[in-house]
N, C-alpha and C. Protein backbone atom coordinates (compact mmCIF):
# COMPACT_ATOMS: atom_id res chain seq x y z
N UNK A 1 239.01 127.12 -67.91
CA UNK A 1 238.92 125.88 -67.16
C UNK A 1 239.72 126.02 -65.88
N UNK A 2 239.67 125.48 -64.82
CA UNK A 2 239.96 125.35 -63.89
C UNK A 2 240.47 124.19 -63.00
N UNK A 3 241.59 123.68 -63.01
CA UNK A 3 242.99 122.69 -62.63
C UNK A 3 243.11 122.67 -60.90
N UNK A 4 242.72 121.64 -60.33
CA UNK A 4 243.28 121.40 -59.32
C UNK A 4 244.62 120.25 -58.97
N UNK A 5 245.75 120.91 -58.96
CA UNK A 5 247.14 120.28 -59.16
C UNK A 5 247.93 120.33 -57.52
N UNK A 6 247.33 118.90 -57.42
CA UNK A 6 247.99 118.75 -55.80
C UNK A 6 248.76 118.98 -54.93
N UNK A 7 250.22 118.24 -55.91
CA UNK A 7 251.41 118.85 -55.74
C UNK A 7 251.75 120.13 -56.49
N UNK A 8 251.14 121.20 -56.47
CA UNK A 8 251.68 122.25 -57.23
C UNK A 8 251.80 123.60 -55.62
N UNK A 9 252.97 123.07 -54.74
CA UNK A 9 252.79 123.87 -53.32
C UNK A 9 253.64 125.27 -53.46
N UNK A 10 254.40 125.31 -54.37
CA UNK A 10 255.26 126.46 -54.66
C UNK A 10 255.57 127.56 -55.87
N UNK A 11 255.97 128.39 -55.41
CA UNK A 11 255.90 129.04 -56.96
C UNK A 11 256.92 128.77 -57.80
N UNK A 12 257.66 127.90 -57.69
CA UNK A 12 258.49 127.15 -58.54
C UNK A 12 257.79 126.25 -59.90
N UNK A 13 256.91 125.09 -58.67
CA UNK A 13 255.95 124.89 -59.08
C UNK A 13 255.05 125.15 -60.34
N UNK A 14 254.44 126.57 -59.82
CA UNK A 14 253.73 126.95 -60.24
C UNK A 14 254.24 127.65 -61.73
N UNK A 15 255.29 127.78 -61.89
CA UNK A 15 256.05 128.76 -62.67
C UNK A 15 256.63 127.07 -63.98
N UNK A 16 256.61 125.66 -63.23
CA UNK A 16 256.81 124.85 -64.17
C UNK A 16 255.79 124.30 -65.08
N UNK A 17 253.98 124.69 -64.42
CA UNK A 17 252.97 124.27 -64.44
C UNK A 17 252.62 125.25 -65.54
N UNK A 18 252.76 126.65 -65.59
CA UNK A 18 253.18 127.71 -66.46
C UNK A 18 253.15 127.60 -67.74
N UNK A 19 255.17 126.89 -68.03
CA UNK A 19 255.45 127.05 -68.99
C UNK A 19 254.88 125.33 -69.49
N UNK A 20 254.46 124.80 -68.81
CA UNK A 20 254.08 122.96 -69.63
C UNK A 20 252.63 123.99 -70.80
N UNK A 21 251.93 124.58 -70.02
CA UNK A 21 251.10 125.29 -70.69
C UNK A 21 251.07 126.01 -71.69
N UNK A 22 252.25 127.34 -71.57
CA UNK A 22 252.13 128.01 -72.60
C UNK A 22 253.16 127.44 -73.61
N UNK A 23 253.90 126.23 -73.48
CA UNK A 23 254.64 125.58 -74.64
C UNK A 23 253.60 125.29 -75.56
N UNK A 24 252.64 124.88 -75.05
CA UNK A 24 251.18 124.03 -75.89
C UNK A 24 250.65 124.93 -76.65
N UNK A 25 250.37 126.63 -75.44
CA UNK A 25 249.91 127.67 -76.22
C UNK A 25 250.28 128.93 -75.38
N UNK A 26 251.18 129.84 -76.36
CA UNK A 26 251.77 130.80 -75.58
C UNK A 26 250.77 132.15 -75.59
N UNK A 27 249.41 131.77 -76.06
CA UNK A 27 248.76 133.02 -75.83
C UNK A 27 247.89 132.89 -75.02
N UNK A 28 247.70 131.45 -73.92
CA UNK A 28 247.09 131.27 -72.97
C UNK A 28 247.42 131.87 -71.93
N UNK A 29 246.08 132.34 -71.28
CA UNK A 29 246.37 132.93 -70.10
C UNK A 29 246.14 132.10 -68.74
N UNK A 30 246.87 132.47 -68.11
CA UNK A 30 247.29 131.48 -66.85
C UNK A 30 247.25 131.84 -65.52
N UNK A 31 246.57 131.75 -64.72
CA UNK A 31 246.58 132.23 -63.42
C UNK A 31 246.70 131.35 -62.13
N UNK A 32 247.67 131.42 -61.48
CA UNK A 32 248.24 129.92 -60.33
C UNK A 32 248.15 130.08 -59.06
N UNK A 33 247.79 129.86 -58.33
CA UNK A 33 247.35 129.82 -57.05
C UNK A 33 247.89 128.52 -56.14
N UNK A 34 249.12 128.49 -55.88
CA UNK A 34 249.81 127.47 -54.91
C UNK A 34 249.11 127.07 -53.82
N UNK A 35 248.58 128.24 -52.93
CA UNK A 35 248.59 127.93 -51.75
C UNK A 35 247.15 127.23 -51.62
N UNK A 36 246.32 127.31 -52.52
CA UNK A 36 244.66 126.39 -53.05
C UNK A 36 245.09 125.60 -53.38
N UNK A 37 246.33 125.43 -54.57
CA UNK A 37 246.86 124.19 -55.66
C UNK A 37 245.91 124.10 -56.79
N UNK A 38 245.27 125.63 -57.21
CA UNK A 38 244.17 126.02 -58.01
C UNK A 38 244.94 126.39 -59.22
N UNK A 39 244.41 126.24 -60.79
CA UNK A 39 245.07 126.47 -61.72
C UNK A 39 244.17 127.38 -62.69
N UNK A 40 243.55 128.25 -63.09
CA UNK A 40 242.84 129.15 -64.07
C UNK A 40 243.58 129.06 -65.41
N UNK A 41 243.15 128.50 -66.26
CA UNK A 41 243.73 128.42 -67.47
C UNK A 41 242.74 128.77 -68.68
N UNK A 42 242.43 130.04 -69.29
CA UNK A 42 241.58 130.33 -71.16
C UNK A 42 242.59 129.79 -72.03
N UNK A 43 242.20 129.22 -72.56
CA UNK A 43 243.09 128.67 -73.98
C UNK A 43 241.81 127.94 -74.86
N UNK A 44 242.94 127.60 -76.23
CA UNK A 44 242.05 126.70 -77.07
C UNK A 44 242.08 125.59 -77.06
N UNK A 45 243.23 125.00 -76.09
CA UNK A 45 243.63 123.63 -76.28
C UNK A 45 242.66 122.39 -75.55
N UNK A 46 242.60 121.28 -75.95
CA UNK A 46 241.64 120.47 -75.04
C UNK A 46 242.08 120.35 -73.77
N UNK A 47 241.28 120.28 -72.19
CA UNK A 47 241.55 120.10 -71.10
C UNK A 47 242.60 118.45 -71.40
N UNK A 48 241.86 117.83 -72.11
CA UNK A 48 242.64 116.55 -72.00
C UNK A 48 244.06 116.43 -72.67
N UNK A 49 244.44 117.25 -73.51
CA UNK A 49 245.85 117.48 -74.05
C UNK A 49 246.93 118.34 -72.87
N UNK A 50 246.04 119.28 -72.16
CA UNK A 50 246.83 119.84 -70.88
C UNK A 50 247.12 118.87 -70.00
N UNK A 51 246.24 117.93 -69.29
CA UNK A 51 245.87 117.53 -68.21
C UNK A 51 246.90 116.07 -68.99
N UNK A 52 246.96 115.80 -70.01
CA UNK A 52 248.43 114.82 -70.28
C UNK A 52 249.71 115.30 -70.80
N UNK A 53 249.88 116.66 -70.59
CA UNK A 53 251.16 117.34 -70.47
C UNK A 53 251.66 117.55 -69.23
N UNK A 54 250.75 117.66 -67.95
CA UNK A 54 250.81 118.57 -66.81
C UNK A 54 251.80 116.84 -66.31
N UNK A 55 250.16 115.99 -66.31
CA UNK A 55 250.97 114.43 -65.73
C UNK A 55 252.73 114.25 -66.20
N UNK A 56 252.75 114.24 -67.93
CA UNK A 56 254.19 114.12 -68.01
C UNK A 56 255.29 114.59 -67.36
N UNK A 57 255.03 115.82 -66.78
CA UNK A 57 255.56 117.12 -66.44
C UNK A 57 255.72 116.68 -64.73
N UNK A 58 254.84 115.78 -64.03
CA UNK A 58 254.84 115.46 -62.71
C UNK A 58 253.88 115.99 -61.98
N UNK A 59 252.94 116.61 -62.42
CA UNK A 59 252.27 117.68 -62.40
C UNK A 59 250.73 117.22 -62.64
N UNK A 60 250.02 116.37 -62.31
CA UNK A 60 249.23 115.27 -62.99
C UNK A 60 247.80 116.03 -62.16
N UNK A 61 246.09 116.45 -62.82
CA UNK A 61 245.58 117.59 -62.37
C UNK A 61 244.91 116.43 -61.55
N UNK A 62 244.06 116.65 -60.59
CA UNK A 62 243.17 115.89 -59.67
C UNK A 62 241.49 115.78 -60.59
N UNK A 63 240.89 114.65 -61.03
CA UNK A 63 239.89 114.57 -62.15
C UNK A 63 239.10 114.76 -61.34
């Protein structure tokens, strides 16, 4: 699936957007792209269980 996360401008960012993810599932693979604010995420988890971790997190994806 594929995450467009607005405020995600840095690799700080990107590195908090990360771990909200692999807490959920650490064998997801993750690929971040700041300077798009693009997110590549394979996992098993539902988009909608990410996409209300990311928000908690400050991190909230663009629907």
């Amino acid at each position: 699936m594929q995450l467009h996360i607005e405020n995600m401008t840095c690799g700080g960012c990107a590195r908090t957007v990360t771990k909200v993810i692999q807490n959920m599932d650490p064998e997801a693979k993750i690929v971040t792209n700041p300077p798009i604010r693009k997110v590549d995420v394979q996992t098993s988890i539902s988009l909608e269980q990410i996409s209300e971790a990311l928000r908690e997190a400050g991190f909230p994806p663009k629907e």
